[in-house]
N, C-alpha and C. Protein backbone atom coordinates (compact mmCIF):
# COMPACT_ATOMS: atom_id res chain seq x y z
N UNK A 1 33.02 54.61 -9.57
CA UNK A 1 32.00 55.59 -9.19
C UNK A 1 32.72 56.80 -8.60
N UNK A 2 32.70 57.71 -9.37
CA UNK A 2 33.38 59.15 -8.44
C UNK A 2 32.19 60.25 -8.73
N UNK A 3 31.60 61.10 -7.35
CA UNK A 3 31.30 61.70 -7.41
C UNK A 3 31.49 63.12 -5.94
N UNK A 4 30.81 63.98 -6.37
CA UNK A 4 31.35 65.10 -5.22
C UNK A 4 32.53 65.66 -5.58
N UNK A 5 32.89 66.38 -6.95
CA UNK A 5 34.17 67.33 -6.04
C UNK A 5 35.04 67.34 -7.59
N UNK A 6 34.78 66.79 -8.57
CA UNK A 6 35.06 66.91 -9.98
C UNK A 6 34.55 68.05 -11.08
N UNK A 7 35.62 68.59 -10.90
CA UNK A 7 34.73 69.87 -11.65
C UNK A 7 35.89 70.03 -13.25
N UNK A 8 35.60 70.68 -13.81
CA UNK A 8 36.42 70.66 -15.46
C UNK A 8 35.84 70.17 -16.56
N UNK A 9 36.29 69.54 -17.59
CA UNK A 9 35.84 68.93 -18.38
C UNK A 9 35.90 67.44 -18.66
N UNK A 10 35.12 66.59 -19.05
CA UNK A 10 35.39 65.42 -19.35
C UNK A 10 37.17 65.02 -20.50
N UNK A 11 37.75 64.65 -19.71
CA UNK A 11 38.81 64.59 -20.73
C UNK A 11 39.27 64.00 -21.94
N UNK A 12 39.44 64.14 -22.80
CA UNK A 12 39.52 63.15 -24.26
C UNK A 12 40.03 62.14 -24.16
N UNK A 13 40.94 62.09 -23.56
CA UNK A 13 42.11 60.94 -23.39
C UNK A 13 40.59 59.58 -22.72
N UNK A 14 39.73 60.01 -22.25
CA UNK A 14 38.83 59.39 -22.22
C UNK A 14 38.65 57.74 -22.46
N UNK A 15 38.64 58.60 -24.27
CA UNK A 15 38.91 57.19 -25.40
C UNK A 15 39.87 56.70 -25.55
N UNK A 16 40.66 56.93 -24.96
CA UNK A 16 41.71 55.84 -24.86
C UNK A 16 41.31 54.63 -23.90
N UNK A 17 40.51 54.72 -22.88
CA UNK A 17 40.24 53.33 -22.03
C UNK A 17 38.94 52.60 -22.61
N UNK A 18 39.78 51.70 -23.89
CA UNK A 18 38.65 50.89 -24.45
C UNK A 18 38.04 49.57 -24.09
N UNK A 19 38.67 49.33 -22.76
CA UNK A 19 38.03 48.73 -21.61
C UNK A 19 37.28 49.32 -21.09
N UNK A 20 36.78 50.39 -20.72
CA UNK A 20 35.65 51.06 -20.05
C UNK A 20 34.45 50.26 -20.01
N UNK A 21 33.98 49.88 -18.74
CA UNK A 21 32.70 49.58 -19.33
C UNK A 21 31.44 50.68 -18.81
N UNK A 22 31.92 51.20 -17.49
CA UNK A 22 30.92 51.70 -16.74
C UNK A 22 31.41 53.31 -16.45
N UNK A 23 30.92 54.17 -16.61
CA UNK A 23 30.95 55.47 -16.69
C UNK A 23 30.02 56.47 -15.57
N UNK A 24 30.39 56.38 -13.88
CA UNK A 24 29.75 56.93 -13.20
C UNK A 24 30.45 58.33 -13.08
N UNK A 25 30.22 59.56 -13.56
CA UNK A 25 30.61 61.00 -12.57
C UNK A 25 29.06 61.71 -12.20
N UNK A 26 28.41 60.98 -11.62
CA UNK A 26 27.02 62.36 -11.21
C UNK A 26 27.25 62.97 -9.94
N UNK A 27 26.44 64.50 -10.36
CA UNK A 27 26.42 64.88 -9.23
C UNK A 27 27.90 65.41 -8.65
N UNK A 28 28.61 65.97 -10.03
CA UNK A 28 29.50 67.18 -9.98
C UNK A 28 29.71 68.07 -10.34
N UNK A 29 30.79 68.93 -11.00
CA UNK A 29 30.83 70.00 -11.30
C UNK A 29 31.62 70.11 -13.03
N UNK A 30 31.18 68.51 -13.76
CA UNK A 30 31.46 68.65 -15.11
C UNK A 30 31.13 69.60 -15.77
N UNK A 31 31.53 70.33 -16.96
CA UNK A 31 30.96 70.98 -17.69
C UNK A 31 31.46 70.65 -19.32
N UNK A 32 30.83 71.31 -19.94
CA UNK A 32 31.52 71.36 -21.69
C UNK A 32 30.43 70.39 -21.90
N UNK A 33 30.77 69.54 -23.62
CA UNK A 33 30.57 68.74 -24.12
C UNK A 33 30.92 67.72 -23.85
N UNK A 34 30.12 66.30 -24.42
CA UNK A 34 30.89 65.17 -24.31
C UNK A 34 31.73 64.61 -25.62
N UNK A 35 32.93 64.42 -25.37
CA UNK A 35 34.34 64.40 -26.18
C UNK A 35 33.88 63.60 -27.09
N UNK A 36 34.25 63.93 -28.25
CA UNK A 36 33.98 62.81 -29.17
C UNK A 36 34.86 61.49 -29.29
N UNK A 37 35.64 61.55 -28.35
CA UNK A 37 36.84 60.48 -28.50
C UNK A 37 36.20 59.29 -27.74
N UNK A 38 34.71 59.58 -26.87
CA UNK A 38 33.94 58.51 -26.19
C UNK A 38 33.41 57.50 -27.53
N UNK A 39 33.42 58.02 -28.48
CA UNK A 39 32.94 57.14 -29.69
C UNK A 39 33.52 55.86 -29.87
N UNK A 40 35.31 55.72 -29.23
CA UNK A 40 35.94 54.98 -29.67
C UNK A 40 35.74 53.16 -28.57
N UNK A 41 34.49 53.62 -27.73
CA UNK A 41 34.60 52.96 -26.49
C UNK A 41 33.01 51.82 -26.89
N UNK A 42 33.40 51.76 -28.33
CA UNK A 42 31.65 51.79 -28.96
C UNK A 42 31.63 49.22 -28.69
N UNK A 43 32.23 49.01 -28.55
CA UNK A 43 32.16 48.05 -28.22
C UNK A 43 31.94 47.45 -26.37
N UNK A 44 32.50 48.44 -25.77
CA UNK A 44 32.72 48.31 -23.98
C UNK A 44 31.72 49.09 -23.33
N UNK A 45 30.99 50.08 -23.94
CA UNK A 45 30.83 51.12 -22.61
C UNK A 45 29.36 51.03 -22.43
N UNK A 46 28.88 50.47 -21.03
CA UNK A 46 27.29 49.61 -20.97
C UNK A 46 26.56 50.52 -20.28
N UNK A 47 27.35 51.68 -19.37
CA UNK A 47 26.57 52.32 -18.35
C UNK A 47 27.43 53.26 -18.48
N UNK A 48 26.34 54.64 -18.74
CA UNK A 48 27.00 56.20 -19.06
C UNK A 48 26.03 56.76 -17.89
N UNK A 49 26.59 57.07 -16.46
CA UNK A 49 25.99 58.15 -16.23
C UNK A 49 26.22 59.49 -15.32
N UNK A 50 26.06 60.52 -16.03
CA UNK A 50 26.43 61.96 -15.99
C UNK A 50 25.58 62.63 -15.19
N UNK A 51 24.67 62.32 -14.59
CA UNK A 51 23.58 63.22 -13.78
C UNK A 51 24.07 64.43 -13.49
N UNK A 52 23.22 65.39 -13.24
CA UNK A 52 23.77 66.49 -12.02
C UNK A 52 24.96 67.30 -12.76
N UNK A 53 25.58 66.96 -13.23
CA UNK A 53 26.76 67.85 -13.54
C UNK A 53 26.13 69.58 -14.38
N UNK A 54 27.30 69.81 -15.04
CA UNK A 54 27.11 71.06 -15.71
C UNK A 54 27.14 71.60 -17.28
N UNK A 55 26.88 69.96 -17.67
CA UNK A 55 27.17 69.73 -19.12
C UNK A 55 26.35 70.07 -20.29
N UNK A 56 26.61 70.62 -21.27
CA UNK A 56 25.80 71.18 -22.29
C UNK A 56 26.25 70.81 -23.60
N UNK A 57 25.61 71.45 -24.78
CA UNK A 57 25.83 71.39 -26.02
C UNK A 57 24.64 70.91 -26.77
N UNK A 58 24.79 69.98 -27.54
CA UNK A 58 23.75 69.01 -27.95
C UNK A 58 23.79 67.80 -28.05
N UNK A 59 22.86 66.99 -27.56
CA UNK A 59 22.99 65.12 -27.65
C UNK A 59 23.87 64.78 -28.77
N UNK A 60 25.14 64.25 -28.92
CA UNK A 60 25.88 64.18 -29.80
C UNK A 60 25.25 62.76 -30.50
N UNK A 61 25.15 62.51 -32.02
CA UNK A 61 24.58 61.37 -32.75
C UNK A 61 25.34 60.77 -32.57
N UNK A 62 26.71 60.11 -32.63
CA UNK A 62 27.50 59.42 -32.55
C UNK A 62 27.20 57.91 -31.13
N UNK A 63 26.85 58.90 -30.30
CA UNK A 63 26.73 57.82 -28.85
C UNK A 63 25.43 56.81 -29.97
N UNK A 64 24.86 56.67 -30.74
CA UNK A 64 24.30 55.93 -31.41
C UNK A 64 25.85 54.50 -31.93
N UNK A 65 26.44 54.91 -32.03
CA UNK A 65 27.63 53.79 -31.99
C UNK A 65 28.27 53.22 -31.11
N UNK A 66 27.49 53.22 -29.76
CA UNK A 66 27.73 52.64 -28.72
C UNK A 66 26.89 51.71 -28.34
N UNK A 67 27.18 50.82 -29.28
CA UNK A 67 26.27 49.66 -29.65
C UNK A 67 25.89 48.83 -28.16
N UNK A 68 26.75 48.73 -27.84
CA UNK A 68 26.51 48.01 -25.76
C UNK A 68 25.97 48.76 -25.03
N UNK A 69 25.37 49.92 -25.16
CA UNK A 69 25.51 50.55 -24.20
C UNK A 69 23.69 50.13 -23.50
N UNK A 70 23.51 50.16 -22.40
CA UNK A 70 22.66 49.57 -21.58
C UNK A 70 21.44 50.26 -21.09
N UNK A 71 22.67 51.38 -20.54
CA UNK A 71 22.27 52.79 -19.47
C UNK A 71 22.60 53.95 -19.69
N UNK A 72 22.16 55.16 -19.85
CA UNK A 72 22.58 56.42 -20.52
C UNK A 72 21.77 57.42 -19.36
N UNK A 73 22.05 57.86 -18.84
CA UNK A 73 21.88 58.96 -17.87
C UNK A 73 22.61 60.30 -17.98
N UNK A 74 21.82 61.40 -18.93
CA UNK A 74 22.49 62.12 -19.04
C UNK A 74 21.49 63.78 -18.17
N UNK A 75 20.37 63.09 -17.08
CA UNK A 75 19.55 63.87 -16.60
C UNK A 75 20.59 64.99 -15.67
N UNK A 76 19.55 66.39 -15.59
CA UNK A 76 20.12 67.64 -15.03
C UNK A 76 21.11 67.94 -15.24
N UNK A 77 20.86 68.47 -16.57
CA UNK A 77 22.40 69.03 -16.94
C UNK A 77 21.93 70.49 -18.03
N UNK A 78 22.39 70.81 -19.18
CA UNK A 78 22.17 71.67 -19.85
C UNK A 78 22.18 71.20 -21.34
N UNK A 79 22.15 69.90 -21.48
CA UNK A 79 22.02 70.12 -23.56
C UNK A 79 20.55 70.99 -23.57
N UNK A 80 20.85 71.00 -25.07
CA UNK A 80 20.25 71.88 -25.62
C UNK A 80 20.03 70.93 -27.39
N UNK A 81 18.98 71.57 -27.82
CA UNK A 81 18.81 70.70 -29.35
C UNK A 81 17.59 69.75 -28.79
N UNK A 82 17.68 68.88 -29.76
CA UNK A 82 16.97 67.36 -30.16
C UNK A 82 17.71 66.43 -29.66
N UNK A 83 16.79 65.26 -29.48
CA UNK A 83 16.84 63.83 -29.36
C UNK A 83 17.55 63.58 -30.16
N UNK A 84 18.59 62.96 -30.89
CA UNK A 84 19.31 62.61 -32.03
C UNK A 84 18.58 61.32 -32.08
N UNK A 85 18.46 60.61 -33.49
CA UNK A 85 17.75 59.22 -34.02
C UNK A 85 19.34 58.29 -33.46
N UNK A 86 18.88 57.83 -32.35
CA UNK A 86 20.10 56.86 -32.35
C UNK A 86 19.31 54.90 -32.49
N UNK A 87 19.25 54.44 -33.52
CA UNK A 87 18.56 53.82 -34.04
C UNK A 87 19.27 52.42 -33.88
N UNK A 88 20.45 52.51 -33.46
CA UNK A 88 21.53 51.10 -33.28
C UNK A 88 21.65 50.87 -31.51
N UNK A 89 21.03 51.70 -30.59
CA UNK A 89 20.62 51.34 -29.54
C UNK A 89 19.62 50.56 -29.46
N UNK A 90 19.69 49.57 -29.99
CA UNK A 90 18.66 48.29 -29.56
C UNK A 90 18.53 47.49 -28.02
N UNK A 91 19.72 47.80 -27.35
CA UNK A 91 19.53 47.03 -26.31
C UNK A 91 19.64 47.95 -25.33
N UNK A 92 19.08 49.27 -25.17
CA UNK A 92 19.14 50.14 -24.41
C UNK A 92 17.87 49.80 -23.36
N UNK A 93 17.80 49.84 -22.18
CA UNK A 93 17.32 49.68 -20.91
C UNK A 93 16.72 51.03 -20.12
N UNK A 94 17.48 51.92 -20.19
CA UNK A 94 17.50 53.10 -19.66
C UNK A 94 17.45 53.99 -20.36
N UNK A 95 16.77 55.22 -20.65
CA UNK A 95 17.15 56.21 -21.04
C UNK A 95 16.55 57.48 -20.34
N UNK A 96 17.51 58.44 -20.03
CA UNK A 96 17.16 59.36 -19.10
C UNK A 96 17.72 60.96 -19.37
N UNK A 97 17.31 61.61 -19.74
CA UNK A 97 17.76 63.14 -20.09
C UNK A 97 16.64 63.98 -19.75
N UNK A 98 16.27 63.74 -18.51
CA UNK A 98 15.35 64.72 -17.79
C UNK A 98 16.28 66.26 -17.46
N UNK A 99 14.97 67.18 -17.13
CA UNK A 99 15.87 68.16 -16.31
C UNK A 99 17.11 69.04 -17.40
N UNK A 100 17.07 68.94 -18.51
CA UNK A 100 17.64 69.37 -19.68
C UNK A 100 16.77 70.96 -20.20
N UNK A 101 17.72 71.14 -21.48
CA UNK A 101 16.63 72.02 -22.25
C UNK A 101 17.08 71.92 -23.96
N UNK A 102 15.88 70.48 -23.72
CA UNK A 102 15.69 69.58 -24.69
C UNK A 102 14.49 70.04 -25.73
N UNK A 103 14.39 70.36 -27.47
CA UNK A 103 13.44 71.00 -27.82
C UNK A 103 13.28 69.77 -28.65
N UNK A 104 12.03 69.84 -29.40
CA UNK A 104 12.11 69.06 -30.65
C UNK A 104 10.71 67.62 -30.20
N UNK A 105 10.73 66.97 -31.22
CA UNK A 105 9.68 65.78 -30.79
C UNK A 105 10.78 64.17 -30.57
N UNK A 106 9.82 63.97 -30.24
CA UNK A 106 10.25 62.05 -29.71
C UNK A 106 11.07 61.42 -30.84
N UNK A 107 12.34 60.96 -30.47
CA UNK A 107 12.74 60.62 -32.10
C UNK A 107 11.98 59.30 -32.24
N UNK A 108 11.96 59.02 -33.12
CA UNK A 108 11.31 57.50 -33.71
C UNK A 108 12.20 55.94 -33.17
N UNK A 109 13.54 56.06 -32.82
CA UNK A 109 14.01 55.17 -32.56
C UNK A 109 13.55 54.38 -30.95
N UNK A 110 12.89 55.78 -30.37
CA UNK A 110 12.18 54.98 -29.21
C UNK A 110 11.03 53.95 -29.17
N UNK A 111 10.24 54.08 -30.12
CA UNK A 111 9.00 53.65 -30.56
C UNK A 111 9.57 52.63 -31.26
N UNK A 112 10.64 52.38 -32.09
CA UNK A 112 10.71 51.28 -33.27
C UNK A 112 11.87 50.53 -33.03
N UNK A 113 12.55 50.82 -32.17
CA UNK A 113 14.23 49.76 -32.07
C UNK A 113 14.59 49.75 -30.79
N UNK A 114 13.72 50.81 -29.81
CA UNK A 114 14.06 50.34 -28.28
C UNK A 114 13.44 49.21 -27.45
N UNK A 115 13.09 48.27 -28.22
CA UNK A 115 11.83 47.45 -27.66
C UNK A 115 11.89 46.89 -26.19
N UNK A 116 13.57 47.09 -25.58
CA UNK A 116 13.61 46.78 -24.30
C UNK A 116 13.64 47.78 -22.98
N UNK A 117 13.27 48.82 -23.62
CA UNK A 117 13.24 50.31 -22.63
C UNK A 117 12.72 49.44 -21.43
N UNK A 118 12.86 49.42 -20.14
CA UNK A 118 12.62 49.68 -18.85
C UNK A 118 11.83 51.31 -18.64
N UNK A 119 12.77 52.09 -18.83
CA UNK A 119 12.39 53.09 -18.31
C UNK A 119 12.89 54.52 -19.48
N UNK A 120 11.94 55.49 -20.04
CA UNK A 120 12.33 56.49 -20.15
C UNK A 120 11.94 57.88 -19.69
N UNK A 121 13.04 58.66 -19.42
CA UNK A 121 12.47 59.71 -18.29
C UNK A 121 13.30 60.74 -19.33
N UNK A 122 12.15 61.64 -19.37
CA UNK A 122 12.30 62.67 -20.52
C UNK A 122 11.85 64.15 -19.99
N UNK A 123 11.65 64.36 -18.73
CA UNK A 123 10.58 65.58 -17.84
C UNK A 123 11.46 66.76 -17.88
N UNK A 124 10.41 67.55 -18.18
CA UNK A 124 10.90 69.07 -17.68
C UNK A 124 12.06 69.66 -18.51
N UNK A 125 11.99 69.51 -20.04
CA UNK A 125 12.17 69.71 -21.11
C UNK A 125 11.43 70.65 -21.71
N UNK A 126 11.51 70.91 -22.88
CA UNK A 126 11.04 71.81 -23.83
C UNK A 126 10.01 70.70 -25.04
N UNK A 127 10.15 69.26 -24.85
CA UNK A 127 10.03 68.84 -25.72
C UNK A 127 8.20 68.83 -26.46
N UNK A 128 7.89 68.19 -27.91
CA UNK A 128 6.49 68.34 -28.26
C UNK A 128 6.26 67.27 -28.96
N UNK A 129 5.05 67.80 -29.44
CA UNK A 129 4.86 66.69 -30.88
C UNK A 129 3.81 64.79 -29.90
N UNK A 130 3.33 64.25 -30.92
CA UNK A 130 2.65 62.62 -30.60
C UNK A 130 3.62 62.04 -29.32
N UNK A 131 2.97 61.08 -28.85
CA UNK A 131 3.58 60.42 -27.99
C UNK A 131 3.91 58.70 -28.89
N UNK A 132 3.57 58.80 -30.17
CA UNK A 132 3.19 57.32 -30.35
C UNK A 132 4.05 57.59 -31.78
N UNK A 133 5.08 57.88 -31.85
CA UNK A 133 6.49 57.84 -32.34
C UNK A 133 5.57 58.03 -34.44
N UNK A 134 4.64 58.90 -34.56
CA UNK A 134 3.98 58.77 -35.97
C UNK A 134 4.62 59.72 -36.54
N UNK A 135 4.21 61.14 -36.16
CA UNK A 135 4.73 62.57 -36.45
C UNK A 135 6.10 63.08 -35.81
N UNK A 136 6.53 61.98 -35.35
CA UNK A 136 7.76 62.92 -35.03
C UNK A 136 8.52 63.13 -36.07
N UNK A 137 9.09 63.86 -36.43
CA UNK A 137 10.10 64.36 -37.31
C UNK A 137 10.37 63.51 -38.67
N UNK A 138 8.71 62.92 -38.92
CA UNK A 138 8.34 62.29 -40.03
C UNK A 138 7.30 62.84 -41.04
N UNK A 139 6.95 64.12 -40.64
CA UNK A 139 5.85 64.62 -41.32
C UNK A 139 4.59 63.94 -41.48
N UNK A 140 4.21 63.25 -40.83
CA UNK A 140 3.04 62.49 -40.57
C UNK A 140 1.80 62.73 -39.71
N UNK A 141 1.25 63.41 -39.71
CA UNK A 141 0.42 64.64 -38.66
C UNK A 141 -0.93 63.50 -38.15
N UNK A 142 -0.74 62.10 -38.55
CA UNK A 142 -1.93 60.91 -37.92
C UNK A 142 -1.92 60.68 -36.65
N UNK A 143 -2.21 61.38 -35.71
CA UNK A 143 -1.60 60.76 -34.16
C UNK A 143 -2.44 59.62 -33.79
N UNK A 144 -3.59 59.26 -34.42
CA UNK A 144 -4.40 58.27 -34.33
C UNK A 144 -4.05 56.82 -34.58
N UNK A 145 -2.98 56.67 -35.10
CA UNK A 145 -2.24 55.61 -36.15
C UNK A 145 -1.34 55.05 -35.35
N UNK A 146 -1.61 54.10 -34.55
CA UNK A 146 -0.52 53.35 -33.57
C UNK A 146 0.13 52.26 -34.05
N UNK A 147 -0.42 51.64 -35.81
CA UNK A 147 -0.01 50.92 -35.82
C UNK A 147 1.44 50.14 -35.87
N UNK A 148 2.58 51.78 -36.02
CA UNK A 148 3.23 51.88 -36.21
C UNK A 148 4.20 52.52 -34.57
N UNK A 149 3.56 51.63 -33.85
CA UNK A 149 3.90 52.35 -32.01
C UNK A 149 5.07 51.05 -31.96
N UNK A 150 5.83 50.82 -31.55
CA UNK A 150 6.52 49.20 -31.02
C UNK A 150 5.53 48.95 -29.76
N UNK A 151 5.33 47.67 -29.22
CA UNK A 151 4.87 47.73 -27.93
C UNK A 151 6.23 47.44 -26.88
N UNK A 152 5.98 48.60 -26.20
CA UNK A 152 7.52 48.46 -25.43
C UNK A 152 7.23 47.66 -24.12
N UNK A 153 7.09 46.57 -24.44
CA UNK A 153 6.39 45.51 -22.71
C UNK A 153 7.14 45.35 -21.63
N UNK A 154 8.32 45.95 -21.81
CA UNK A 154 9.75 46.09 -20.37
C UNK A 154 9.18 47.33 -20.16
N UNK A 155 8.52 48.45 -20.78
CA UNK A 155 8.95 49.66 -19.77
C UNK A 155 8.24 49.99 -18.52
N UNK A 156 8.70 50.49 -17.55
CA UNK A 156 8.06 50.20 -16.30
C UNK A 156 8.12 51.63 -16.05
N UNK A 157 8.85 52.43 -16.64
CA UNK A 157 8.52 54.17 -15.97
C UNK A 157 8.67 54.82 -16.81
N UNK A 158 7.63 55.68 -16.89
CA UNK A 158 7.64 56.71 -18.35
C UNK A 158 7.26 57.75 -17.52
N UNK A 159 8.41 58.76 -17.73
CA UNK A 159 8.22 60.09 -17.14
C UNK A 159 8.07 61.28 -17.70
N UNK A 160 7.50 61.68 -18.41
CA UNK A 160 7.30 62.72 -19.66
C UNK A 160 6.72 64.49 -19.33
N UNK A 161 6.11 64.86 -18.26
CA UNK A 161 5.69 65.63 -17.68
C UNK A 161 6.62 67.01 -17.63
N UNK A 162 5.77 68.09 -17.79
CA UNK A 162 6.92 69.12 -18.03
C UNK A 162 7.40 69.48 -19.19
N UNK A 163 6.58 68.79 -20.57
CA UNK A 163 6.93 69.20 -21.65
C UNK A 163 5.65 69.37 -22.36
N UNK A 164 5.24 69.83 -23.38
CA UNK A 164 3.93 70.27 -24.17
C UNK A 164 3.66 69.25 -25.13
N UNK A 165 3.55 68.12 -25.06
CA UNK A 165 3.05 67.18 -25.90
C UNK A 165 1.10 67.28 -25.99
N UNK A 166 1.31 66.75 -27.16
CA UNK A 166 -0.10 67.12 -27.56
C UNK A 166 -0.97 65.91 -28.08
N UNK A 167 -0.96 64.96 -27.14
CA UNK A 167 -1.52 63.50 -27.51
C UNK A 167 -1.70 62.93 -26.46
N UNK A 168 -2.52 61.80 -26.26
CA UNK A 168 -2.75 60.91 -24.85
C UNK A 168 -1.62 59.67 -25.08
N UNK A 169 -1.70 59.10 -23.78
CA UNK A 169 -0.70 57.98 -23.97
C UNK A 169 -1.16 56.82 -25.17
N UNK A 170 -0.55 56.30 -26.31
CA UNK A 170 -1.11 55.12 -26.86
C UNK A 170 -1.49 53.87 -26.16
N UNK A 171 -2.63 53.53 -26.82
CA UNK A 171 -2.81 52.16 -25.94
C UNK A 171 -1.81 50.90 -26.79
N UNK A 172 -0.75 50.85 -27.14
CA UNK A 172 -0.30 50.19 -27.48
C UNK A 172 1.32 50.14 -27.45
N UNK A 173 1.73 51.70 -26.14
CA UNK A 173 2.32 51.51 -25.59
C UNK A 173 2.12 50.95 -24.08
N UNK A 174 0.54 50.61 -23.75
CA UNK A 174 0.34 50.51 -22.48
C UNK A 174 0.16 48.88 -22.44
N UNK A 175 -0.21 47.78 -23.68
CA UNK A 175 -0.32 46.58 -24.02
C UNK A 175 0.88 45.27 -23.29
């Protein structure tokens, strides 16, 4: 856990510790992107989290090959873009990229392969579009149509507020 007083960039050499499992810097003075050399950590790395820092770019697709990964905290920071479809996070718990300036709709992998979400906190974004994973970036304009919602029965905090969505909560994410 290091935080307070780290400022620069995340360093590449990164991926070289393919033992990593746990990834705390929040609540410093990171900036840049995140290295693509974190890709290589796709078997070890269970808990990513970046809070607070000064980090930007766009949600890189790749962290979708971080097949372990648990916990992803990448809230108050600066990406920019979309949700990337990271669709091989099946056992993701956490997901958190609040406090961003995040555009685009809900990717579908939340609704259909996260079935163990605890918690996702998505606030104070740019983001739009259904809440019930139909029309997102599927061309499917049915927001009525849940049949196709996952029921996510772990999640315990859904924080969505602060962005222009244009649908009520499904009742079949609330089941």
């Amino acid at each position: 856990d290091i935080t307070s007083g780290l400022i620069g960039t995340i360093p590449t050499e990164l991926g070289l510790m393919t033992a990593l499992k746990e990834l705390y810097t929040a609540v410093n003075g990171l900036e840049g992107s995140l290295p693509e050399t974190m890709r290589r950590l796709t078997n070890s790395l269970v808990d990513v989290v970046l809070f607070g820092n000064k980090l930007g770019g766009t949600l890189p697709r790749w962290l979708d090959e971080l097949n372990s990964l648990l916990y992803l905290d990448l809230g108050n920071n600066s990406f920019v873009g979309t949700i990337p479809e990271w669709p091989h996070l099946t056992n993701l718990l956490w997901l958190s990229a609040e406090q961003n300036k995040l555009t685009g709709t809900l990717p579908s992998f939340i609704f259909h392969n996260s079935t163990n979400l605890n918690a996702i906190l998505l606030f104070d974004n740019n983001l739009h579009g259904t809440l019930d994973g139909t029309n997102n970036d599927m061309n499917n304009n049915d927001s009525n149509n849940n049949n196709n919602t996952t029921q996510l029965q772990e999640l315990r905090i859904l924080a969505l507020g602060g962005n222009k969505f244009n649908s009520t909560i499904p009742t079949a994410l609330l089941s």
